[in-house]
C-alpha atoms as a PDB file:
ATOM      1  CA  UNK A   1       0.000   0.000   0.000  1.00  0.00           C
ATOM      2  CA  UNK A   2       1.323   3.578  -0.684  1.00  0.00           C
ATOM      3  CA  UNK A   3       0.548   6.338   0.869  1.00  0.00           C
ATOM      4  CA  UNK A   4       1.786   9.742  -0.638  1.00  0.00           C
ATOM      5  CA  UNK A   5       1.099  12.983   1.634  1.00  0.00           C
ATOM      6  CA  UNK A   6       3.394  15.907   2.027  1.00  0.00           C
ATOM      7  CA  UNK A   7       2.431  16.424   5.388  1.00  0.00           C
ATOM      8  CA  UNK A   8       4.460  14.229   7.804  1.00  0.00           C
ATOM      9  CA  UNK A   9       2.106  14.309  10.478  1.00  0.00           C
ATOM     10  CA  UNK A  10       0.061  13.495   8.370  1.00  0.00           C
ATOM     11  CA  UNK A  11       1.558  10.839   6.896  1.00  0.00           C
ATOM     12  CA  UNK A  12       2.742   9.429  10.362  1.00  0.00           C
ATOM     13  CA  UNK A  13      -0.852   8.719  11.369  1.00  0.00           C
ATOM     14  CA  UNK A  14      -2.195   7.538   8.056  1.00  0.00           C
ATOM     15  CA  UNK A  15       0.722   4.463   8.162  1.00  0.00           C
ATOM     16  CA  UNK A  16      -0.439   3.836  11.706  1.00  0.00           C
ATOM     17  CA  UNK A  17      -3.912   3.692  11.367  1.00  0.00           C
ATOM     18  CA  UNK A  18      -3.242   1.144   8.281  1.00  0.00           C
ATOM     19  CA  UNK A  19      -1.052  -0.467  10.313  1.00  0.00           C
ATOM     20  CA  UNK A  20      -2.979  -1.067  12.843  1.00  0.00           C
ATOM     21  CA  UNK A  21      -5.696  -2.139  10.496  1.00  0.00           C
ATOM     22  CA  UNK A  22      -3.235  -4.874   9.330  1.00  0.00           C
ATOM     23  CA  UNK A  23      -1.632  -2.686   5.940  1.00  0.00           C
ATOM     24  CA  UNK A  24       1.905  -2.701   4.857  1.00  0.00           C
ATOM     25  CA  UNK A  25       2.934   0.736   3.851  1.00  0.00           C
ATOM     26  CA  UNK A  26       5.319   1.958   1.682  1.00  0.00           C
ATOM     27  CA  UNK A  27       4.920   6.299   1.809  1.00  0.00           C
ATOM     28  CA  UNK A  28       6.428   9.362  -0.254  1.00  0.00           C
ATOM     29  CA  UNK A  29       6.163  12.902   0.179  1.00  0.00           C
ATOM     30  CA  UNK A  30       5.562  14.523  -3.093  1.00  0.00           C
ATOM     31  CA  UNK A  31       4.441  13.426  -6.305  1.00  0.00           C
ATOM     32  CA  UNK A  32       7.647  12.066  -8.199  1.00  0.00           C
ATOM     33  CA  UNK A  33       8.724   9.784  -5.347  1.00  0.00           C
ATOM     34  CA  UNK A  34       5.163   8.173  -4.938  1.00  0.00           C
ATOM     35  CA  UNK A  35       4.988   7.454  -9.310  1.00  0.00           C
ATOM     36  CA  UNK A  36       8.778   5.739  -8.667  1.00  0.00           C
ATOM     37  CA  UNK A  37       7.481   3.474  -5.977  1.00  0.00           C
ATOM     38  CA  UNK A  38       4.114   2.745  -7.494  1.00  0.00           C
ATOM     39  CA  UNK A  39       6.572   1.612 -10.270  1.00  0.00           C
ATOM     40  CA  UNK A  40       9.308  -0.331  -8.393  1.00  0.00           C
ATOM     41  CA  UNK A  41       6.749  -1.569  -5.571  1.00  0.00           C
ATOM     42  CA  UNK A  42       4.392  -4.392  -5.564  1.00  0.00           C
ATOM     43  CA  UNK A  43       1.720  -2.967  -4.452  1.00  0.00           C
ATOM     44  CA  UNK A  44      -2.109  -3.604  -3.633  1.00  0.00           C
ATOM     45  CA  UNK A  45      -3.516   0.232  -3.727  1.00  0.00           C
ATOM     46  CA  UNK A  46      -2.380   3.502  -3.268  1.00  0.00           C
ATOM     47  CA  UNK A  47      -3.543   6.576  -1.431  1.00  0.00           C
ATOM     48  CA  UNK A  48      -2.174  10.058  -2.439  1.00  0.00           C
ATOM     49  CA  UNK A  49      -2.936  13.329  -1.626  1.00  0.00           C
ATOM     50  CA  UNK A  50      -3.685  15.675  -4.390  1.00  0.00           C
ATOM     51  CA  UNK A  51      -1.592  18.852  -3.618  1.00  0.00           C
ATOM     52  CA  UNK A  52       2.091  17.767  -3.328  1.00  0.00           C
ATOM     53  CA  UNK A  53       5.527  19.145  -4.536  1.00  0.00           C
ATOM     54  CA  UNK A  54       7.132  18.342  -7.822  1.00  0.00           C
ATOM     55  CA  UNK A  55       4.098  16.157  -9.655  1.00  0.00           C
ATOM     56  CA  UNK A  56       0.330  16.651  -8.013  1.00  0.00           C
ATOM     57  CA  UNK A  57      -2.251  13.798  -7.387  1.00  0.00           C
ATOM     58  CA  UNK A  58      -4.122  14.245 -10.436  1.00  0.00           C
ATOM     59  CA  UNK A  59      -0.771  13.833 -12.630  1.00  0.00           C
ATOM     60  CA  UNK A  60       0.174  10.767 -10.612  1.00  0.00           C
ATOM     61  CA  UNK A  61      -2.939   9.256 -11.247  1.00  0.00           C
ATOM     62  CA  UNK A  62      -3.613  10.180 -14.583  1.00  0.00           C
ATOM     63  CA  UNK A  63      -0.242   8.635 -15.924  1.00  0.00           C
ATOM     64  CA  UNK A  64      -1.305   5.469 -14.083  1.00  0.00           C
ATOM     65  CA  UNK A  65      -4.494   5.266 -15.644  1.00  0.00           C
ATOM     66  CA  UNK A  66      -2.555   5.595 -19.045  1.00  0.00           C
ATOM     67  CA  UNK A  67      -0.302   2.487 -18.444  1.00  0.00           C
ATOM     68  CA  UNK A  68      -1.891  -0.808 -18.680  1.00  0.00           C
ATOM     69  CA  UNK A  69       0.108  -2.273 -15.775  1.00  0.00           C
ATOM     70  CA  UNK A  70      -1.707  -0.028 -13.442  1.00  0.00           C
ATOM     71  CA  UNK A  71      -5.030   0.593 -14.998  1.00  0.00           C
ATOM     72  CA  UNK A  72      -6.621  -1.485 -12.413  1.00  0.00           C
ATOM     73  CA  UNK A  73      -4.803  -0.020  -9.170  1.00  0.00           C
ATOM     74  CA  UNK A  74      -7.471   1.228  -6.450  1.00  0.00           C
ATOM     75  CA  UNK A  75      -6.844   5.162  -5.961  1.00  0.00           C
ATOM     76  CA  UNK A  76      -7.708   6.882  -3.330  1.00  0.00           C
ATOM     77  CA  UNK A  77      -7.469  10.367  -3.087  1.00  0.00           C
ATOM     78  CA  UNK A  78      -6.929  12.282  -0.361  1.00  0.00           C
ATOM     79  CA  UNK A  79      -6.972  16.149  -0.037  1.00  0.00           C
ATOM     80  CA  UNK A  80      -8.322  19.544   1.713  1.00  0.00           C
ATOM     81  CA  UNK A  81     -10.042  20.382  -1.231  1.00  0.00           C
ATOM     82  CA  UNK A  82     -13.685  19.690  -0.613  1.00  0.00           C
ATOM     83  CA  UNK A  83     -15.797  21.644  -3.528  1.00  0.00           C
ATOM     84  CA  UNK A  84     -17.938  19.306  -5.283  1.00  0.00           C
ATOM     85  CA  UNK A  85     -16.267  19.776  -8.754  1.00  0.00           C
ATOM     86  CA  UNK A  86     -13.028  18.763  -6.648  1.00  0.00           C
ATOM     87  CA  UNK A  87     -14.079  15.372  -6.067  1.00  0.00           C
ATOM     88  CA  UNK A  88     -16.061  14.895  -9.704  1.00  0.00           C
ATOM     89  CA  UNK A  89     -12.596  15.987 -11.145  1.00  0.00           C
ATOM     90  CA  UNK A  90     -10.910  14.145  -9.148  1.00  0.00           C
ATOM     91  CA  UNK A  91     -12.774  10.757  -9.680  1.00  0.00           C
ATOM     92  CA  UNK A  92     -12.879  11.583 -13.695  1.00  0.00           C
ATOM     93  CA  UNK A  93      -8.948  11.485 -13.692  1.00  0.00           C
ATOM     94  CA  UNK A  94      -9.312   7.809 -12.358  1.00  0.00           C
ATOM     95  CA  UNK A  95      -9.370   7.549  -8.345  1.00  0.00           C
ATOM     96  CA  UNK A  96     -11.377   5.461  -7.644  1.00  0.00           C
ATOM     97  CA  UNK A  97     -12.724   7.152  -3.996  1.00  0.00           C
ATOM     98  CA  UNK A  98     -11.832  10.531  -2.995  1.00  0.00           C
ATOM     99  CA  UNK A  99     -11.743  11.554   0.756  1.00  0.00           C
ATOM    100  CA  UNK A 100     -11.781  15.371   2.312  1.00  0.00           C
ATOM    101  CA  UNK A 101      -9.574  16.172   4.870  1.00  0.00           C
ATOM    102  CA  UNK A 102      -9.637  15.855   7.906  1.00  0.00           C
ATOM    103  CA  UNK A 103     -11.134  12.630   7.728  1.00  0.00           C
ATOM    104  CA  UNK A 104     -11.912  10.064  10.150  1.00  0.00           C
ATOM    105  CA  UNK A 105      -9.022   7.291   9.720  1.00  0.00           C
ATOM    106  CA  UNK A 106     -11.684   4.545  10.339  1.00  0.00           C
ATOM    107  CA  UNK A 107     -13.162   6.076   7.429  1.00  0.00           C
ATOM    108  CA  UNK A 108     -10.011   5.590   5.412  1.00  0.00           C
ATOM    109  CA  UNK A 109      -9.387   1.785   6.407  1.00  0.00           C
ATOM    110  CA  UNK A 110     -13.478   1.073   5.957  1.00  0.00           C
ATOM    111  CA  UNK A 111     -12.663   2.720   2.239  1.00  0.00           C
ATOM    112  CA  UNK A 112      -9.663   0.966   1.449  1.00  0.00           C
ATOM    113  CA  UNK A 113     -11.380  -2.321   2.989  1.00  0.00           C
ATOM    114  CA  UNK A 114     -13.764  -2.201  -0.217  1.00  0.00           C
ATOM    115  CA  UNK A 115     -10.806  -2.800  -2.337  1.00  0.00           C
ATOM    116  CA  UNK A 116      -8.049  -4.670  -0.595  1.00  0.00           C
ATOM    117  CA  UNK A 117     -10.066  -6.358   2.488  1.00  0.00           C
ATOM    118  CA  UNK A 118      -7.787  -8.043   5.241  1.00  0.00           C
ATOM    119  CA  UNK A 119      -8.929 -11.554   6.396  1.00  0.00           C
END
């Protein structure tokens, strides 16, 4: 699972509350690192925040959606952003959920639950 947020804090408490929850994470705090590990990583989902340093959310996820290796990869976004045509635009560049911040962490793990469920 990757988790890309700029923030530390709160990137700190996203990995612990999918920890917790039973989630390996691998994280990265802007845009370019979190495409490289997506890349180099195996993993299962990712969760990224949509304003980050050197490539935003929507980039990172539209390049995905454009490479047939990760076509299928459950997005999530996460971001302060909370206007309606945010989360439309975000969801029509290919996340597959979009979350406003703050945000409940349960909410997060119940989310990401729908696409990579732990027995």
């Amino acid at each position: 699972m990757l988790v890309a947020e700029d923030s530390l804090t709160g990137l700190k408490l996203i990995e612990k509350a999918l920890a917790d929850a039973g989630y390996e994470t691998v994280t990265a705090t802007d845009g370019e690192e979190a495409d490289r590990k997506i890349r180099t990583e195996p993993l299962d989902a990712a969760i990224i925040d949509i304003v980050m340093p050197k490539k935003n959310g929507y980039q990172v996820c539209r390049e995905l959606r454009k490479d047939p290796n990760y076509q299928y990869l459950p997005i999530i976004f996460i971001s302060s952003k909370n206007e309606a045509s945010d989360r439309i635009w975000g969801l029509r560049q290919g996340a597959n959920e979009y979350l406003v911040k703050p945000f409940q962490m349960t909410d997060l793990v119940n989310t990401l639950r729908k696409y990579i469920p732990i027995s």
